[in-house]
N, C-alpha and C. Protein backbone atom coordinates (compact mmCIF):
# COMPACT_ATOMS: atom_id res chain seq x y z
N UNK A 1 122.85 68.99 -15.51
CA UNK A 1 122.36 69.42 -14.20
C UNK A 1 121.36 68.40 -13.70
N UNK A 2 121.31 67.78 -12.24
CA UNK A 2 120.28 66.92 -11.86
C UNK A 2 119.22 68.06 -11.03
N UNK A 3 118.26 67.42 -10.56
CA UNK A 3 117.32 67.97 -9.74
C UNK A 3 117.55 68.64 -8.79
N UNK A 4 116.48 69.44 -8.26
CA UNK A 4 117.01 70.53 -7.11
C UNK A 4 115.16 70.98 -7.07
N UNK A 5 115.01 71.05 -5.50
CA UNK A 5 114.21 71.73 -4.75
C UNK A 5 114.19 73.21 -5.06
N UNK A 6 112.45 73.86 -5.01
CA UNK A 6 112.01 74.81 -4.97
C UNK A 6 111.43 74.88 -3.92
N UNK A 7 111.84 76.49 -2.90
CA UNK A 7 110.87 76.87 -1.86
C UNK A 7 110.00 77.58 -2.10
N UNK A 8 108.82 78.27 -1.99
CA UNK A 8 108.34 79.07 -2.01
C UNK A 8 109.01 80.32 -2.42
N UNK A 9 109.69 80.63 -1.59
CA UNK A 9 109.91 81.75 -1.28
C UNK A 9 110.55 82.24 -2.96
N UNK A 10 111.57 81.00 -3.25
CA UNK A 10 112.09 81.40 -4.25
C UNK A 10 110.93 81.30 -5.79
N UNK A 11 110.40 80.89 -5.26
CA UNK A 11 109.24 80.44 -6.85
C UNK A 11 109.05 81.82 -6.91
N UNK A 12 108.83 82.22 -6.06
CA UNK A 12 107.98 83.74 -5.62
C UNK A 12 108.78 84.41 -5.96
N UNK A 13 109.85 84.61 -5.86
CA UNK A 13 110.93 85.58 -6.23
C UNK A 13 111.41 85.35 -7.43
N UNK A 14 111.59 84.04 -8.08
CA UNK A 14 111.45 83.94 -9.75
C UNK A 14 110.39 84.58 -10.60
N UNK A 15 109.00 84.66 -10.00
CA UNK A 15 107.81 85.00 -10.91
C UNK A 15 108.38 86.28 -10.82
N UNK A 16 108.37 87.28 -9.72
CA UNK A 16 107.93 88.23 -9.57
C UNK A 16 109.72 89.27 -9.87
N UNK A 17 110.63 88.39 -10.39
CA UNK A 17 111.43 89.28 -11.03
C UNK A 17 112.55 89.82 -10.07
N UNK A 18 112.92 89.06 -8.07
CA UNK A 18 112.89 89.91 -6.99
C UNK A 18 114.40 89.95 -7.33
N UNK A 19 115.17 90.44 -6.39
CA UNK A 19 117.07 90.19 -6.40
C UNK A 19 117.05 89.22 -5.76
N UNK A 20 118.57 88.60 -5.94
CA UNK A 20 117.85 87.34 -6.12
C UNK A 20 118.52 85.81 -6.79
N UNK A 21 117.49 86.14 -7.51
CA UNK A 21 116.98 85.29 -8.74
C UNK A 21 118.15 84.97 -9.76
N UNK A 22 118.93 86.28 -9.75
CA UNK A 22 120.44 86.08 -10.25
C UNK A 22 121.08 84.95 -9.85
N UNK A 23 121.15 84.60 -8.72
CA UNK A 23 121.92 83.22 -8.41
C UNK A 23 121.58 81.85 -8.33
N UNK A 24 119.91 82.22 -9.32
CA UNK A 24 119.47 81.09 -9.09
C UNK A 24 119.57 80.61 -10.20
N UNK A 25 119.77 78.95 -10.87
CA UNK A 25 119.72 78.39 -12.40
C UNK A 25 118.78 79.11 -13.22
N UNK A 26 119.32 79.28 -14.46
CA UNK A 26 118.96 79.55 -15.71
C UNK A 26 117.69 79.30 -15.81
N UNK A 27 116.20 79.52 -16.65
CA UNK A 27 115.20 79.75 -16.54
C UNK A 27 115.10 78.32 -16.71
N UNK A 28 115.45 77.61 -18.53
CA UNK A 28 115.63 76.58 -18.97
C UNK A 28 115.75 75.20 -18.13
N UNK A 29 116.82 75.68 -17.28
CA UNK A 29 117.36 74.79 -16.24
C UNK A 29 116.05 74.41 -15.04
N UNK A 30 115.45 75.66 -14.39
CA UNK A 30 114.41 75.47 -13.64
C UNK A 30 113.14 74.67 -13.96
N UNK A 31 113.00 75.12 -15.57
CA UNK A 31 111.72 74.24 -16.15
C UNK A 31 112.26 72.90 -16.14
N UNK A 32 113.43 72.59 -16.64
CA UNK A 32 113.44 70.85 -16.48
C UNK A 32 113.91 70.38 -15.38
N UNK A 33 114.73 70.90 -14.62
CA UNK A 33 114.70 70.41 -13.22
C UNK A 33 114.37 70.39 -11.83
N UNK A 34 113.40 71.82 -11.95
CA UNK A 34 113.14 72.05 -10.28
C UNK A 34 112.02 71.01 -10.14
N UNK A 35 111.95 70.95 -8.60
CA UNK A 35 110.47 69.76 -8.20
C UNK A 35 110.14 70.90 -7.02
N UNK A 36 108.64 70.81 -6.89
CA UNK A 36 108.43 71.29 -5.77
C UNK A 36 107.14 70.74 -5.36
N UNK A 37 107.05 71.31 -3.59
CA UNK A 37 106.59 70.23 -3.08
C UNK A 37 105.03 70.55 -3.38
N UNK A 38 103.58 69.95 -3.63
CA UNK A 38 102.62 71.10 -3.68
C UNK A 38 102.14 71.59 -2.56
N UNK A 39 102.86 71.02 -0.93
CA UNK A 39 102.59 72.39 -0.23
C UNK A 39 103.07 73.80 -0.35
N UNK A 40 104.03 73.86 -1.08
CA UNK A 40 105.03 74.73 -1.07
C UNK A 40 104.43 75.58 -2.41
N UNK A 41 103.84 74.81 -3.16
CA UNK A 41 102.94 75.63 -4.27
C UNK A 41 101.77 75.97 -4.05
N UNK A 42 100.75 75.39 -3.17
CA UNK A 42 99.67 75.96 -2.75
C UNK A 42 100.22 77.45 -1.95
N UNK A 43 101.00 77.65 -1.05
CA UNK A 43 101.51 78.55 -0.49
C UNK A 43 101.93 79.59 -1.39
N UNK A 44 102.24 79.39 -2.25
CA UNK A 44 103.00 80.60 -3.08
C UNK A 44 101.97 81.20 -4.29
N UNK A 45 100.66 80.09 -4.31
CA UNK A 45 99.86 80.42 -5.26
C UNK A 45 99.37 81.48 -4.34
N UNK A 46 98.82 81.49 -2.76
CA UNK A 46 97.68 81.70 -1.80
C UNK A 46 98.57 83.43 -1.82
N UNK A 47 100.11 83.30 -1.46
CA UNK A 47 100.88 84.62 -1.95
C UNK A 47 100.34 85.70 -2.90
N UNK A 48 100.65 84.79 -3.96
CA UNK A 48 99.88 85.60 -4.69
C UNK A 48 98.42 86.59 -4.92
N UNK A 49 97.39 85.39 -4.69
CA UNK A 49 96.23 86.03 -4.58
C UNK A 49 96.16 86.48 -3.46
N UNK A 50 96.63 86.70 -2.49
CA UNK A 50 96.33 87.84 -1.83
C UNK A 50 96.99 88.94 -1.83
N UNK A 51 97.67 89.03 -2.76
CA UNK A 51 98.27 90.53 -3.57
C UNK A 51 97.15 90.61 -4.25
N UNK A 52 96.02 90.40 -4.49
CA UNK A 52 95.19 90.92 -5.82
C UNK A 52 95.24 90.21 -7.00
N UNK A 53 96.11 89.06 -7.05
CA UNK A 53 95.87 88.30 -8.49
C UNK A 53 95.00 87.75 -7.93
N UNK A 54 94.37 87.79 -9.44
CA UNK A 54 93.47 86.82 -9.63
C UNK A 54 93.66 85.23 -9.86
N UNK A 55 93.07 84.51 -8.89
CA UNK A 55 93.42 83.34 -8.87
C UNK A 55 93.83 82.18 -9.83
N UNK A 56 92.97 82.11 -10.63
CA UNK A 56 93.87 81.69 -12.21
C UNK A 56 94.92 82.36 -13.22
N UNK A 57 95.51 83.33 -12.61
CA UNK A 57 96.17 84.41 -13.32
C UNK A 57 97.62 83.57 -12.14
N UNK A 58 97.09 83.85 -10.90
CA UNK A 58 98.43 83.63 -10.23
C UNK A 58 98.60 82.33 -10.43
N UNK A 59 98.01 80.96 -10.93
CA UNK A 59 98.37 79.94 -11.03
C UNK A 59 98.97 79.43 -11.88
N UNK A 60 98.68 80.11 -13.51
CA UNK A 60 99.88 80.06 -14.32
C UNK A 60 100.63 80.70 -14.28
N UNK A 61 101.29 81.84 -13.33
CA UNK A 61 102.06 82.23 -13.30
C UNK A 61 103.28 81.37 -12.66
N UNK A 62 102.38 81.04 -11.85
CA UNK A 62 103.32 79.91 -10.71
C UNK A 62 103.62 78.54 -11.47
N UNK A 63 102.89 78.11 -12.35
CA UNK A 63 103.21 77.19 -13.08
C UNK A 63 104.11 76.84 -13.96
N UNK A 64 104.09 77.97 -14.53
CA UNK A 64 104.89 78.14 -15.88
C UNK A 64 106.25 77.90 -15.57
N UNK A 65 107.20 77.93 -14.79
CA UNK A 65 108.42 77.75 -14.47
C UNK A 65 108.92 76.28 -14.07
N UNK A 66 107.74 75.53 -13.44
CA UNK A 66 107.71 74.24 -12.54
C UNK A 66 107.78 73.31 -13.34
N UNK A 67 109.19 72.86 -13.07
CA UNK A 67 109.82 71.14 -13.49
C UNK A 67 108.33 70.16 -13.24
N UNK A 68 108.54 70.10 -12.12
CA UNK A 68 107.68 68.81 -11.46
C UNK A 68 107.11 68.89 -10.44
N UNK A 69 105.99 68.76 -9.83
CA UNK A 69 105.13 68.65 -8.81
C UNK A 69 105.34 67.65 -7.88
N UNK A 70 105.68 67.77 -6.47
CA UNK A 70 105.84 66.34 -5.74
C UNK A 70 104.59 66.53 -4.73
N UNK A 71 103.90 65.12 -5.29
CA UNK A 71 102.58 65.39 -3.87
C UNK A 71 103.42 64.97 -2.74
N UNK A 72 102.58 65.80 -1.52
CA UNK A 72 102.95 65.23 -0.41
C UNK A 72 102.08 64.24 0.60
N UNK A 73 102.64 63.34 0.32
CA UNK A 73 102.38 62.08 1.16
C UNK A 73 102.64 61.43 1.83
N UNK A 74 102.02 60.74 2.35
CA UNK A 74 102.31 60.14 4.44
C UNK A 74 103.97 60.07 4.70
N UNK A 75 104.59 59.54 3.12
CA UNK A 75 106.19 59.91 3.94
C UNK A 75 106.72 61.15 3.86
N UNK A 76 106.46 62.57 3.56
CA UNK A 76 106.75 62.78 3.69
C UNK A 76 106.15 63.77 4.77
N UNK A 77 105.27 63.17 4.92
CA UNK A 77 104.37 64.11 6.55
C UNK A 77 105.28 63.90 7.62
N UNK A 78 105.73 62.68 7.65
CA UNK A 78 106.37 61.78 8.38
C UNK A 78 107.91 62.80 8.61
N UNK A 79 108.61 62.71 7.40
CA UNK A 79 110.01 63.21 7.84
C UNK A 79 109.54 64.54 8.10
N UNK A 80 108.55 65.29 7.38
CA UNK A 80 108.40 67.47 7.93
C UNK A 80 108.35 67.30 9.33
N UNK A 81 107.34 66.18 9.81
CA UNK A 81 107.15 65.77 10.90
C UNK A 81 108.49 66.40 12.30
N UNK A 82 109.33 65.21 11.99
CA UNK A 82 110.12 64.74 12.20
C UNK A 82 111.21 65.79 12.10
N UNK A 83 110.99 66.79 11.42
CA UNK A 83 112.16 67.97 11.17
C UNK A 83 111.80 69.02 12.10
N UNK A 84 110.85 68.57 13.29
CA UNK A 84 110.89 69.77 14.33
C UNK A 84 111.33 70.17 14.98
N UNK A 85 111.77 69.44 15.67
CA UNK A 85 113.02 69.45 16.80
C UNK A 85 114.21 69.78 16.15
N UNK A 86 114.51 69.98 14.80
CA UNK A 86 115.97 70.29 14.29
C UNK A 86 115.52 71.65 13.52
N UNK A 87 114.65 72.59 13.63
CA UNK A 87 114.12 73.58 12.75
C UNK A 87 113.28 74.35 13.68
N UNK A 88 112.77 74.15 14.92
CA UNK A 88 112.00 74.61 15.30
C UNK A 88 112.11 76.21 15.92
N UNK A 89 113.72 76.16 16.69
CA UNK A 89 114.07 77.24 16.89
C UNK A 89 114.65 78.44 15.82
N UNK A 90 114.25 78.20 14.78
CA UNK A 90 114.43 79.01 13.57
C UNK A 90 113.31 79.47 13.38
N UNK A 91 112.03 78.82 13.77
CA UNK A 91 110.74 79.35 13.26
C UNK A 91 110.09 78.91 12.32
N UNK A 92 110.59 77.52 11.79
CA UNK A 92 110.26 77.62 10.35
C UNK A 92 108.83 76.85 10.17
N UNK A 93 107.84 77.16 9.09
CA UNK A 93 106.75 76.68 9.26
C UNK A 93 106.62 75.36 8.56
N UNK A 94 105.19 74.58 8.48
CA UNK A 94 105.17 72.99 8.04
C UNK A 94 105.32 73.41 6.42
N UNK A 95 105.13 74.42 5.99
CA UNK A 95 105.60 74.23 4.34
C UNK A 95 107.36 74.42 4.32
N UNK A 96 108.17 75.06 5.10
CA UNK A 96 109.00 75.76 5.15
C UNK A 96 109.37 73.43 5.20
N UNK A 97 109.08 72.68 6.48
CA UNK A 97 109.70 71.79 6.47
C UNK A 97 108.91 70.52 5.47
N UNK A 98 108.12 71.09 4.71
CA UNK A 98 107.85 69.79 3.77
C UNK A 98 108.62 70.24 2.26
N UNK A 99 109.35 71.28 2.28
CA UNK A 99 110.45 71.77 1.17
C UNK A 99 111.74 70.99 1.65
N UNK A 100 112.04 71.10 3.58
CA UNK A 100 113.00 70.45 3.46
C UNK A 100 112.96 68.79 3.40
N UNK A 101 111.99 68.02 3.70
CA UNK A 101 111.25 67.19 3.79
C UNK A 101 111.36 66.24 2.31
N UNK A 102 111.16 67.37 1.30
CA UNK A 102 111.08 67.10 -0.03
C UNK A 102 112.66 66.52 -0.52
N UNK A 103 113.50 67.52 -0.35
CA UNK A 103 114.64 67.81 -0.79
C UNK A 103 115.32 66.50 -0.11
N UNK A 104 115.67 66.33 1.34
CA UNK A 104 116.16 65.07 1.93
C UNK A 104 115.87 63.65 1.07
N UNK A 105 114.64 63.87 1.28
CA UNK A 105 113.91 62.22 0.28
C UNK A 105 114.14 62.06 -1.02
N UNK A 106 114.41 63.08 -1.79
CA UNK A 106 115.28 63.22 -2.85
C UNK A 106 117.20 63.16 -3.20
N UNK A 107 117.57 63.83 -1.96
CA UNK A 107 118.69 63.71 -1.91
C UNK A 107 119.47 65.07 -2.83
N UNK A 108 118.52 65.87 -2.96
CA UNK A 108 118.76 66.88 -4.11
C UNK A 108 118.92 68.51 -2.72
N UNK A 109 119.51 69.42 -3.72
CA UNK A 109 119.77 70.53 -3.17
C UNK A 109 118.55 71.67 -3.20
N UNK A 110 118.23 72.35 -2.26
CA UNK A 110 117.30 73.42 -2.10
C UNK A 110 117.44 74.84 -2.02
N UNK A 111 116.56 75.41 -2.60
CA UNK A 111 116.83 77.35 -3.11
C UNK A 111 115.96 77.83 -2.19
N UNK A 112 116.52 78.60 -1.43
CA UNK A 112 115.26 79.12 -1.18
C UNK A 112 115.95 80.56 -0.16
N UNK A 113 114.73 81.90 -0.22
CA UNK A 113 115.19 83.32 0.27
C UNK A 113 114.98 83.07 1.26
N UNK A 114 114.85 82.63 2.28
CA UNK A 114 114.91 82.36 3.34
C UNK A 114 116.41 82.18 4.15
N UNK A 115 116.67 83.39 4.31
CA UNK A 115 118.21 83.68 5.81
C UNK A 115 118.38 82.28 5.97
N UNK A 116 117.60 82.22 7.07
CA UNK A 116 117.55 81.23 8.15
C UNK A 116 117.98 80.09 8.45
N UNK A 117 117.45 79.53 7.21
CA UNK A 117 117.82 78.36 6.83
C UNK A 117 119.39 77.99 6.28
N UNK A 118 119.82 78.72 6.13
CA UNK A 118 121.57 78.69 6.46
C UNK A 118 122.44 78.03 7.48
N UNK A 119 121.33 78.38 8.73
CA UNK A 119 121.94 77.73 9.88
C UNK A 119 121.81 76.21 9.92
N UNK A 120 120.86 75.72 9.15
CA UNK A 120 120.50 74.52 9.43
C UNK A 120 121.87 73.11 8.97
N UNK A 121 121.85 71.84 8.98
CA UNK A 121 122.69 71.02 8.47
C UNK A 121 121.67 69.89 8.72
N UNK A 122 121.51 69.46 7.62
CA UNK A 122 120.21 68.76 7.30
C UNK A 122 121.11 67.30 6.42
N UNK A 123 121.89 67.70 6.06
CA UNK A 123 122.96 66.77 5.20
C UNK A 123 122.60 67.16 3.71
N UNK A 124 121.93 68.04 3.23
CA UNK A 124 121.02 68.18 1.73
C UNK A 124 121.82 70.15 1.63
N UNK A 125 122.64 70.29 0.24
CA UNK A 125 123.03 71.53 0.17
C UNK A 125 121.93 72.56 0.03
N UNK A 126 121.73 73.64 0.78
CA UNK A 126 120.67 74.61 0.86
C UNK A 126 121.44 76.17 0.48
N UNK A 127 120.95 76.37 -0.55
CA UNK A 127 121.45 77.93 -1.57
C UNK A 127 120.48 78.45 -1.15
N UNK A 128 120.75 79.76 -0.33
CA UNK A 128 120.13 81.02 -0.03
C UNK A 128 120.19 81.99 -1.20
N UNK A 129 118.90 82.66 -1.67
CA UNK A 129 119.25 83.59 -2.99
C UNK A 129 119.35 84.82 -2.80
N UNK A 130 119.19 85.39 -1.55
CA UNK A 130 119.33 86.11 -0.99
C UNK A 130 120.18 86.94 0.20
């Protein structure tokens, strides 16, 4: 298996056990290959604690699953940037496009519960888990 993008949405729905998660790779598989972006992990940590975890509680939680961390940097401010005008009428927010942002510059495929993003054609395969 090569690499593959994590959204939020789905990290979130891996920790927390949601439906789902069934169609998403094997646990094994996620630890060595997902990347995600750390906007997309600050977001899903901030999820958390404001359910009531406690903030170092929700961070290894969120951790524990994660292949690889991709900082985000000027290029890829540049392409989220740049993904407005092709995403905008969906709604989707600047973490929503520095996941897709991520995934393009990689060339790798993206998970994520997010409908919406179905509609999109970005040239990068996008699995809805939901």
């Amino acid at each position: 298996m090569s690499k593959f993008v994590l959204d939020a949405s789905t990290l979130l729905a891996f920790v927390k056990e949601e439906p789902g998660v069934d169609t998403m790779p094997a646990e094994s598989e996620i630890i060595s290959f997902s990347v995600i972006s750390s906007v997309n992990l600050a977001e899903a940590h901030s999820k958390l604690v404001m359910k009531g975890i406690p903030a170092n509680d929700a961070w290894e939680a969120i951790m524990a699953p994660i292949g690889e961390v991709a900082d985000f940097n000027p290029h890829h401010a540049k392409r989220a940037g740049g993904l407005i005008l092709q995403t905008r009428h969906l709604g989707l927010s600047l973490g929503d496009r520095a996941c897709l942002a991520l995934a393009i510059e990689l060339g790798v495929p993206v998970y994520t519960a997010d409908r919406v993003w179905s509609q999109l054609d970005l040239g990068i395969p996008i699995h809805v888990i939901r």
